[in-house]
Protein backbone atom coordinates (compact mmCIF):
# COMPACT_ATOMS: atom_id res chain seq x y z
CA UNK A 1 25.67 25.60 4.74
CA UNK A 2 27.71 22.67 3.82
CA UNK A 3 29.29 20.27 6.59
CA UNK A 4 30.81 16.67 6.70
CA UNK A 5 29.26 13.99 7.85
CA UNK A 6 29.96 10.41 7.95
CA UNK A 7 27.64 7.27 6.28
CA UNK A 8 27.88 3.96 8.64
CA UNK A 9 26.00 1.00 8.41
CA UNK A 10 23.92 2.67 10.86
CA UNK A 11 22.94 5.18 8.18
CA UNK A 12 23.75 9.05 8.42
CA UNK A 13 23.47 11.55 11.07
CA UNK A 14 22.37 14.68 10.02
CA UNK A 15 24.04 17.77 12.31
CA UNK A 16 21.25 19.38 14.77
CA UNK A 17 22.29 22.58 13.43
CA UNK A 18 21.09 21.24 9.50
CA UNK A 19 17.74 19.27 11.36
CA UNK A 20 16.87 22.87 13.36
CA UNK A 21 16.81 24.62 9.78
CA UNK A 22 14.78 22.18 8.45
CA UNK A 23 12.21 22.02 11.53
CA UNK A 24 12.81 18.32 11.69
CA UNK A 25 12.45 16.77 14.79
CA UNK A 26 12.82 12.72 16.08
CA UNK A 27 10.95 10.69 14.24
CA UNK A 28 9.48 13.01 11.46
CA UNK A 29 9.77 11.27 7.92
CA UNK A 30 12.16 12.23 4.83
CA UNK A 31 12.03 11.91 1.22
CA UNK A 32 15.50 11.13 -0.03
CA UNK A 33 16.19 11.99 -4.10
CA UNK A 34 19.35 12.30 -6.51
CA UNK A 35 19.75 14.50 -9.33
CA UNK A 36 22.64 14.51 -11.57
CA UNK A 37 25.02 13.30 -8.39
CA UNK A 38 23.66 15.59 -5.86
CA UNK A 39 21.10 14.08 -2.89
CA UNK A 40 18.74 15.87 -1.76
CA UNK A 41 17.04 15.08 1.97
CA UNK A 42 13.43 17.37 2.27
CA UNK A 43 10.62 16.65 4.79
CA UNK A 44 8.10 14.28 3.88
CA UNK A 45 4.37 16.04 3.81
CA UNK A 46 1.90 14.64 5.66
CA UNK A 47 -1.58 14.66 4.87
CA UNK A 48 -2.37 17.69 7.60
CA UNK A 49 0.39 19.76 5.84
CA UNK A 50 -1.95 19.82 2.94
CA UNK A 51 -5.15 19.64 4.89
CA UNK A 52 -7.30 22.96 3.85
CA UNK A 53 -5.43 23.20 0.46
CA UNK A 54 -8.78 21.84 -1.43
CA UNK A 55 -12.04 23.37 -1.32
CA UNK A 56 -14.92 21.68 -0.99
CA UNK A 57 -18.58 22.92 -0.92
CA UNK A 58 -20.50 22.50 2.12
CA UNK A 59 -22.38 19.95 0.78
CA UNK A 60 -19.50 17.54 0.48
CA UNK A 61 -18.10 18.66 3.90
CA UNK A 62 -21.36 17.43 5.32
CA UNK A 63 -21.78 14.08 4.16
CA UNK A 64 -18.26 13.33 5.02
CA UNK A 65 -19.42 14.65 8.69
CA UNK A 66 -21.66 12.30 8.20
CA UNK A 67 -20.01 9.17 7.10
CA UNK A 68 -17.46 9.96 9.96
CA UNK A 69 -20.89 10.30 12.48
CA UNK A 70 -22.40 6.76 11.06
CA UNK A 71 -18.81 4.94 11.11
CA UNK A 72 -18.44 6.19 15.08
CA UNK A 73 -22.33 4.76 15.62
CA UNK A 74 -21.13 1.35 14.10
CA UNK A 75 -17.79 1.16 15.89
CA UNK A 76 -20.12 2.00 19.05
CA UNK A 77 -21.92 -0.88 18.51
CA UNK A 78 -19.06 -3.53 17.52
CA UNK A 79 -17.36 -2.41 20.79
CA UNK A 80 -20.79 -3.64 23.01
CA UNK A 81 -21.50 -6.87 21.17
């Protein structure tokens, strides 16, 4: 699909027809590239698109549980004092 749009100081509004196919919605982030004249707009991956994509052993899983467990214990205690 290829439609017009117009750039204004503002920046550029992309058509909700274009944001629908490309699942964005307000506020989601873009990465914005150009290749040989031609821009390309894609959504910006997050860190929970890509969440799951590395395994781990269990071992590693649990000290990160708990790291996570002692930081919430000292947070606890910053919050009383």
């Amino acid at each position: 699909m290829t439609v017009a749009v117009t750039v204004s100081e503002k920046g550029l509004v992309l058509p909700e027809e274009i944001r629908e196919k490309a699942n964005l919605k307000n506020g989601d982030r873009v990465t914005v590239s150009e290749k040989n004249g031609v821009i390309v707009i894609k959504k910006a991956r997050t860190i929970f698109d890509i969440a799951g994509s590395i395994k781990v052993s269990a071992d590693f899983d649990t000290r990160i549980s708990l790291l996570a467990a002692q930081k919430d214990i000292a947070d606890e205690k910053l919050s009383r004092d």
